[in-house]
PDB file of N, CA and C in Angstrom:
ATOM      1  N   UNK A   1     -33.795 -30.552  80.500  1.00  0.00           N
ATOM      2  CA  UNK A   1     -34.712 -31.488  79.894  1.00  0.00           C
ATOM      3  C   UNK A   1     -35.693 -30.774  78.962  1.00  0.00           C
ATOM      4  N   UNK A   2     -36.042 -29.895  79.670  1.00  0.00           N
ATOM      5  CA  UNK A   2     -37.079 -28.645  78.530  1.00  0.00           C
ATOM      6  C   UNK A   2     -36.127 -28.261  77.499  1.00  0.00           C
ATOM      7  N   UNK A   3     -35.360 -27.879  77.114  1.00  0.00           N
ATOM      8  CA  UNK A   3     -34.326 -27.746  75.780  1.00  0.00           C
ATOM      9  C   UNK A   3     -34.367 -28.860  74.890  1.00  0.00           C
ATOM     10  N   UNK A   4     -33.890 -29.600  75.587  1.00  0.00           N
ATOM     11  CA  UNK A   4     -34.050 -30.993  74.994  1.00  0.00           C
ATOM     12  C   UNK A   4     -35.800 -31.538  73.851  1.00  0.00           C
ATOM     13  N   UNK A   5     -36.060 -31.026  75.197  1.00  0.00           N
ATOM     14  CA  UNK A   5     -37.851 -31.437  74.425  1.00  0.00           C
ATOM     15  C   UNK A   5     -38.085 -30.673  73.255  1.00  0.00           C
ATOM     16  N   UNK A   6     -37.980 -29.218  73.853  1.00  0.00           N
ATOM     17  CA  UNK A   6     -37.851 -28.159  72.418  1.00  0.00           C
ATOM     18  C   UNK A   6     -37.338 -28.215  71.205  1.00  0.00           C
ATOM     19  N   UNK A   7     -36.113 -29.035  71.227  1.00  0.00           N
ATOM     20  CA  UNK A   7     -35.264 -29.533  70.239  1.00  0.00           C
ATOM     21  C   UNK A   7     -36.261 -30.591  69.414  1.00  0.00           C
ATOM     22  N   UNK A   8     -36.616 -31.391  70.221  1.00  0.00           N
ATOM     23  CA  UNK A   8     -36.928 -32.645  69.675  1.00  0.00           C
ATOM     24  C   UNK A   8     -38.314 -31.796  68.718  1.00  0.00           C
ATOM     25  N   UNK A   9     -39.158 -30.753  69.119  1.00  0.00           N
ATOM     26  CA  UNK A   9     -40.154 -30.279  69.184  1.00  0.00           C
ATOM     27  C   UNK A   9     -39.673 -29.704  67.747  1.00  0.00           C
ATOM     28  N   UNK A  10     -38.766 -29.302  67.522  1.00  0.00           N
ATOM     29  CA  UNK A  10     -38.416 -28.430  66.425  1.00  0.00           C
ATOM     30  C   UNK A  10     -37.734 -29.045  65.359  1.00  0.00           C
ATOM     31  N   UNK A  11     -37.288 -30.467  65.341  1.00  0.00           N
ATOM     32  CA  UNK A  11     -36.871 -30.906  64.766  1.00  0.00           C
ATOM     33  C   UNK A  11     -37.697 -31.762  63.756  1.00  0.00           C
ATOM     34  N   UNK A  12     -39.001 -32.264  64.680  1.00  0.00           N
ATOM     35  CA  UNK A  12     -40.104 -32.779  64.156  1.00  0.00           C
ATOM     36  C   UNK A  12     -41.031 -31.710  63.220  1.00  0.00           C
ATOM     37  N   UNK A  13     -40.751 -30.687  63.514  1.00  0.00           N
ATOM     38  CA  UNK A  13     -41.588 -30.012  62.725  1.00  0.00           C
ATOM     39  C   UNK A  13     -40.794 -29.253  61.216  1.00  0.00           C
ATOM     40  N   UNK A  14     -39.546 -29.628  61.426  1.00  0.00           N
ATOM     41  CA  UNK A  14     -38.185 -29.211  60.674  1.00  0.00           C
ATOM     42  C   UNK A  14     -38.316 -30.347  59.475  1.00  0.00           C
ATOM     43  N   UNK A  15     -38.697 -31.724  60.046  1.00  0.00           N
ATOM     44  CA  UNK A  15     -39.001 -32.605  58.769  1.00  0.00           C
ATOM     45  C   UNK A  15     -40.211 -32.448  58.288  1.00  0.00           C
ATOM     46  N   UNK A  16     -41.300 -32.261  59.089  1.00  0.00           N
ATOM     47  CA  UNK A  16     -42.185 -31.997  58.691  1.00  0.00           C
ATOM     48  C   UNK A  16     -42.577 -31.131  57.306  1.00  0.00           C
ATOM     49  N   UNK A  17     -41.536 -29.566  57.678  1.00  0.00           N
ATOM     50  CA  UNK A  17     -41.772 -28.715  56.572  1.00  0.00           C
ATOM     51  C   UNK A  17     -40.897 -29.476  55.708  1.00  0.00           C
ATOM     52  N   UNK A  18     -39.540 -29.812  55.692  1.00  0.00           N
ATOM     53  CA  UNK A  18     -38.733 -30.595  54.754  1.00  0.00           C
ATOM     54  C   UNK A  18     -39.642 -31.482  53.838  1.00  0.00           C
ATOM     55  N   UNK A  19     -40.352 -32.053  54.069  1.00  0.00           N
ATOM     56  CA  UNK A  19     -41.454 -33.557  53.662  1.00  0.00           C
ATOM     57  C   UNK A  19     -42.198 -32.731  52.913  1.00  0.00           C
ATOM     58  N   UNK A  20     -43.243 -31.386  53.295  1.00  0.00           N
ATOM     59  CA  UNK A  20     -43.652 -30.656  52.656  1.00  0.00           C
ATOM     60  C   UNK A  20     -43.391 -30.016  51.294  1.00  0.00           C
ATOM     61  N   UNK A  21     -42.327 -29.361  51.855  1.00  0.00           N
ATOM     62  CA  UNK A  21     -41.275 -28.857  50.830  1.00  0.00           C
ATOM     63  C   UNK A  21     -40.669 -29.664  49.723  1.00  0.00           C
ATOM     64  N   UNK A  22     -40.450 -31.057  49.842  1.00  0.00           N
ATOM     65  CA  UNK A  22     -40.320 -31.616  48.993  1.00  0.00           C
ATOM     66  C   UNK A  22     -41.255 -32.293  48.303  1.00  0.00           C
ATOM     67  N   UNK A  23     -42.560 -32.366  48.965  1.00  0.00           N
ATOM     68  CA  UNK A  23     -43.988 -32.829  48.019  1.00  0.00           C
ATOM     69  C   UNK A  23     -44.030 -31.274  47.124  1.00  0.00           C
ATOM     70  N   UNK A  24     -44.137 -30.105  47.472  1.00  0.00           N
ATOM     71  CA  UNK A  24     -44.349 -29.014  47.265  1.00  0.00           C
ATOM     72  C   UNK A  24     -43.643 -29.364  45.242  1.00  0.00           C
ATOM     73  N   UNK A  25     -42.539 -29.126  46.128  1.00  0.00           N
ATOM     74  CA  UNK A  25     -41.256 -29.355  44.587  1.00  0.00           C
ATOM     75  C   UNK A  25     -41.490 -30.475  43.491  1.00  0.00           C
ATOM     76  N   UNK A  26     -42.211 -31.517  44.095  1.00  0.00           N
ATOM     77  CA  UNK A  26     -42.541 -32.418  43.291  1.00  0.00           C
ATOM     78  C   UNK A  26     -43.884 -32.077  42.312  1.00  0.00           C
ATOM     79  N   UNK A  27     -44.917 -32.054  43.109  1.00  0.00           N
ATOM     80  CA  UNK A  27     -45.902 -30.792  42.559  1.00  0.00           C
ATOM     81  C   UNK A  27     -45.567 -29.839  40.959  1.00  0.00           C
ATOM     82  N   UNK A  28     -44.788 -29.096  41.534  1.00  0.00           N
ATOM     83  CA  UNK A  28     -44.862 -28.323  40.987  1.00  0.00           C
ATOM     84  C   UNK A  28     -43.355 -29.008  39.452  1.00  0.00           C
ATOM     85  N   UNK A  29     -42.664 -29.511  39.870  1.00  0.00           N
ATOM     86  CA  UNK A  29     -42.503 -29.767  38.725  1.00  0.00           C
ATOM     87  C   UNK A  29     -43.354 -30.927  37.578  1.00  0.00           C
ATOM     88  N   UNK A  30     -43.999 -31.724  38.169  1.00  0.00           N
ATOM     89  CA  UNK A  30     -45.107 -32.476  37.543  1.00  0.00           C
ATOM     90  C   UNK A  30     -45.766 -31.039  36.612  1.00  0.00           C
ATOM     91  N   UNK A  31     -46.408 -30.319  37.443  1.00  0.00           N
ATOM     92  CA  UNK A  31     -47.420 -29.212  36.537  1.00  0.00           C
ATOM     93  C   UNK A  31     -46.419 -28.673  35.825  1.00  0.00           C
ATOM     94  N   UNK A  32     -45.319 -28.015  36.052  1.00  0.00           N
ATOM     95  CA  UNK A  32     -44.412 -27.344  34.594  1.00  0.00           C
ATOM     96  C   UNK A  32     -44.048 -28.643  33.446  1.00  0.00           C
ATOM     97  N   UNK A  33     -43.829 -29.941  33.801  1.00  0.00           N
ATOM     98  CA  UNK A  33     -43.654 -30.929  32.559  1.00  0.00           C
ATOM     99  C   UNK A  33     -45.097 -31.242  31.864  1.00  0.00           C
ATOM    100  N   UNK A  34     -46.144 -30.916  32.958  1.00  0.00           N
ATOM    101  CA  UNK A  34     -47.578 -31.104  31.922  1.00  0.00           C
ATOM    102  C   UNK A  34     -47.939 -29.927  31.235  1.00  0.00           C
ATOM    103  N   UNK A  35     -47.937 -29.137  31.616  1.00  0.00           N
ATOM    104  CA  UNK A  35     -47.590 -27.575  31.212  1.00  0.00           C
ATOM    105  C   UNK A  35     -46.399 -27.300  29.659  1.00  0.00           C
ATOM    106  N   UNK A  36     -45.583 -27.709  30.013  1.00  0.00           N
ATOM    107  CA  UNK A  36     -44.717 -27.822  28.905  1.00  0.00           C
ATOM    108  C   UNK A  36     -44.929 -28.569  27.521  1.00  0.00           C
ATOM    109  N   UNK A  37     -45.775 -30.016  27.890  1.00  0.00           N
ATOM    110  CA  UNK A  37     -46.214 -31.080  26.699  1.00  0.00           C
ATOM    111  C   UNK A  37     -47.251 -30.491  26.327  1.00  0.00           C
ATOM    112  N   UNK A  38     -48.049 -30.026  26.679  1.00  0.00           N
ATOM    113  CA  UNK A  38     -49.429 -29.013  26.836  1.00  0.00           C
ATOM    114  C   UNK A  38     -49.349 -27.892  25.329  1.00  0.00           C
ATOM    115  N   UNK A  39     -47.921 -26.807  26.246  1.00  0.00           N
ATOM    116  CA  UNK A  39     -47.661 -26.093  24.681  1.00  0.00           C
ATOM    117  C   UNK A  39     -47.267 -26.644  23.884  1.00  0.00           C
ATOM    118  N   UNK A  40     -46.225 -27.658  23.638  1.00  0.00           N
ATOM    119  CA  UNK A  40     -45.690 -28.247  22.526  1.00  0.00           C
ATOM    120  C   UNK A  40     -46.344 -29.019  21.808  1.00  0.00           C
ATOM    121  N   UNK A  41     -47.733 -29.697  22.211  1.00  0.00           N
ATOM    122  CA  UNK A  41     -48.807 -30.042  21.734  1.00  0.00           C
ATOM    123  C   UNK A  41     -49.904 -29.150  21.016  1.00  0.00           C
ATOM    124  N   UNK A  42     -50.126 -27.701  21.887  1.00  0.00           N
ATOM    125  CA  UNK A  42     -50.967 -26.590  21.138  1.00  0.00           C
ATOM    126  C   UNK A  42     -49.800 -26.020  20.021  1.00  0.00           C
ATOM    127  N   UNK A  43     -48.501 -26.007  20.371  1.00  0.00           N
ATOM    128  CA  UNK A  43     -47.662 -25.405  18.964  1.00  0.00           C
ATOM    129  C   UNK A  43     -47.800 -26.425  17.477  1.00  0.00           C
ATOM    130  N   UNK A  44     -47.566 -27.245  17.685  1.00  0.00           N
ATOM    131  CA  UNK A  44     -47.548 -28.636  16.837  1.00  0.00           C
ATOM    132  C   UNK A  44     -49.148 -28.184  16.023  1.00  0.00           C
ATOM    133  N   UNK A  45     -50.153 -28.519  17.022  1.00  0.00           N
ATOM    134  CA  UNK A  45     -51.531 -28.686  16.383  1.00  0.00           C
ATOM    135  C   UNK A  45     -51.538 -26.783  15.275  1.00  0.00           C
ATOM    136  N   UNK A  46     -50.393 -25.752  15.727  1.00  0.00           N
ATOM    137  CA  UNK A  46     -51.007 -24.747  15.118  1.00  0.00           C
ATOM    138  C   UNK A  46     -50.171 -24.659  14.078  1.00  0.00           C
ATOM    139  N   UNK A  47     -49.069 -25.270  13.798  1.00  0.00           N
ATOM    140  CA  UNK A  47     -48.338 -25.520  12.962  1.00  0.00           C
ATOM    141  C   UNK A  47     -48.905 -26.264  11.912  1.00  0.00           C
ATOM    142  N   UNK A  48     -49.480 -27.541  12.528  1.00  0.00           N
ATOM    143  CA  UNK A  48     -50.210 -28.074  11.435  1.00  0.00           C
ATOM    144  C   UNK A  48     -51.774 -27.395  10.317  1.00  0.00           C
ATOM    145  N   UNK A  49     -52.123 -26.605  11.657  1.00  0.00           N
ATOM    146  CA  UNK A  49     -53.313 -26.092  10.762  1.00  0.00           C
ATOM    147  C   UNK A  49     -53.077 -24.769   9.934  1.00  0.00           C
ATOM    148  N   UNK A  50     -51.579 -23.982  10.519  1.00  0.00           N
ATOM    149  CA  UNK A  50     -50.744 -23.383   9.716  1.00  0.00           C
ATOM    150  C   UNK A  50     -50.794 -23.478   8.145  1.00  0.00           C
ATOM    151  N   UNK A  51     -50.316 -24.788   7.650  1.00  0.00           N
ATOM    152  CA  UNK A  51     -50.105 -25.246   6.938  1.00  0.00           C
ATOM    153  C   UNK A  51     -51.030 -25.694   6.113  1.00  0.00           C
ATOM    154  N   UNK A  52     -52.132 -26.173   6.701  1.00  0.00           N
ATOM    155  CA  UNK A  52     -53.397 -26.520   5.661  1.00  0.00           C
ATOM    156  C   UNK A  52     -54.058 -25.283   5.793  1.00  0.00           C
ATOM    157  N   UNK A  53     -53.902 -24.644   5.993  1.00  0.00           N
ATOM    158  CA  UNK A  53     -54.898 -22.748   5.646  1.00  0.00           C
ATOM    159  C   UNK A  53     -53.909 -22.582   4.231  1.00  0.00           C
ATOM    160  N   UNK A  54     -52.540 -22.831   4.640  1.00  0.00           N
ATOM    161  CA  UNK A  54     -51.711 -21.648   3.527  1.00  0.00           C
ATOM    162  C   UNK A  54     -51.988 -23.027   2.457  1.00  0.00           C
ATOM    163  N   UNK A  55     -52.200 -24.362   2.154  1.00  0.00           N
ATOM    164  CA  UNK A  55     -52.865 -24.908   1.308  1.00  0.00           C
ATOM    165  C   UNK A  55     -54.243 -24.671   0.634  1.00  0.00           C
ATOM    166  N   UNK A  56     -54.756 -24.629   1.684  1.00  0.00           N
ATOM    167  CA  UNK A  56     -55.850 -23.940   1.062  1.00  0.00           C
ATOM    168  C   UNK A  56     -55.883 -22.765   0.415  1.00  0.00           C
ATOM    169  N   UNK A  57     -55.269 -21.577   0.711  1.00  0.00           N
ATOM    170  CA  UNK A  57     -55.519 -20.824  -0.310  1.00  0.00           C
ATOM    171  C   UNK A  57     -54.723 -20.963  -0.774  1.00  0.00           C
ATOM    172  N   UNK A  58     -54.154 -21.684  -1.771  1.00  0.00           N
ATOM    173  CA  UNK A  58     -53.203 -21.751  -2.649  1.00  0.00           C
ATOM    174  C   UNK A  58     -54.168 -22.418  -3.581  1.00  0.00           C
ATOM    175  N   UNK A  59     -54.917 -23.318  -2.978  1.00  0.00           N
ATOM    176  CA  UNK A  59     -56.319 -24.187  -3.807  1.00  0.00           C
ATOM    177  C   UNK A  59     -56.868 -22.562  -4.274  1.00  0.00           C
ATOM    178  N   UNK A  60     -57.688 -22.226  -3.691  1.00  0.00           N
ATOM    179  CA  UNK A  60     -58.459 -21.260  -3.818  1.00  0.00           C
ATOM    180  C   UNK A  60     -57.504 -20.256  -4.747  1.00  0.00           C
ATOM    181  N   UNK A  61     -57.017 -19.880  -4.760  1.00  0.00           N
ATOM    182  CA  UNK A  61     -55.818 -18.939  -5.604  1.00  0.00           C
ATOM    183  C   UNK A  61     -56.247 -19.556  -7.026  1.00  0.00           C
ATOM    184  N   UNK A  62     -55.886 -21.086  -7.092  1.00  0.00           N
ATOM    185  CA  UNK A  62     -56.149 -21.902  -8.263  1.00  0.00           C
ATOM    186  C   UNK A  62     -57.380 -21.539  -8.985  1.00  0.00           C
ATOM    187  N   UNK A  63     -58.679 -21.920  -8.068  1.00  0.00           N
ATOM    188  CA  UNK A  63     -59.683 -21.745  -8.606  1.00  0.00           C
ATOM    189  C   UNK A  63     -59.879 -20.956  -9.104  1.00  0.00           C
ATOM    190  N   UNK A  64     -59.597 -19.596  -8.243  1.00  0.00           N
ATOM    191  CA  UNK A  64     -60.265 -18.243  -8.814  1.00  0.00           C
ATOM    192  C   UNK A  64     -59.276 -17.789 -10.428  1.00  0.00           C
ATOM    193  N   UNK A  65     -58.175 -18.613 -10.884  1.00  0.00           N
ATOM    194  CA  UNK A  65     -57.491 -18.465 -11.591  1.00  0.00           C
ATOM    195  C   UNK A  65     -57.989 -18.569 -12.922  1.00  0.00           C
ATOM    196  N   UNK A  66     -59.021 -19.999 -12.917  1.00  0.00           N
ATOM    197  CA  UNK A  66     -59.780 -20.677 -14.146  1.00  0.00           C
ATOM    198  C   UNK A  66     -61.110 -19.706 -14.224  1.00  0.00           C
ATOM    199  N   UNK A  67     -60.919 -19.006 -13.338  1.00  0.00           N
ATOM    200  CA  UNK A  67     -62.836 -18.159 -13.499  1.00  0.00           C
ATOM    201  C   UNK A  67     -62.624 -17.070 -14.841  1.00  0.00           C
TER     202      UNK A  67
END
């Protein structure tokens, strides 16, 4: 009967970590997909300001052209 109990004892705590383990996994892939939109959002925004710097001095190039 004590085996038995032990079993039952270990089995409950077997889902337990299972239940864990799978909040755990859930977790953590939530933070790598926010994580991920995160950079592709800071790449985007540096791309764009990329692009209006190398406009700008291309303005500025202009100006100093007419001086």
């Amino acid at each position: 009967m004590e085996s038995l109990n032990a079993e039952l004892t270990e089995l409950g705590s077997s889902d337990a970590l299972t239940r864990a383990k799978q909040h755990h996994e859930s977790v953590l892939t939530s933070m790598r997909q926010k994580y991920d939109a995160d950079i592709l959002a800071a790449n985007e925004k540096i791309d764009s300001l990329t692009k209006r710097l190398a406009e700008k001095v291309i303005y500025c190039k202009k100006l100093i052209s007419f001086l």
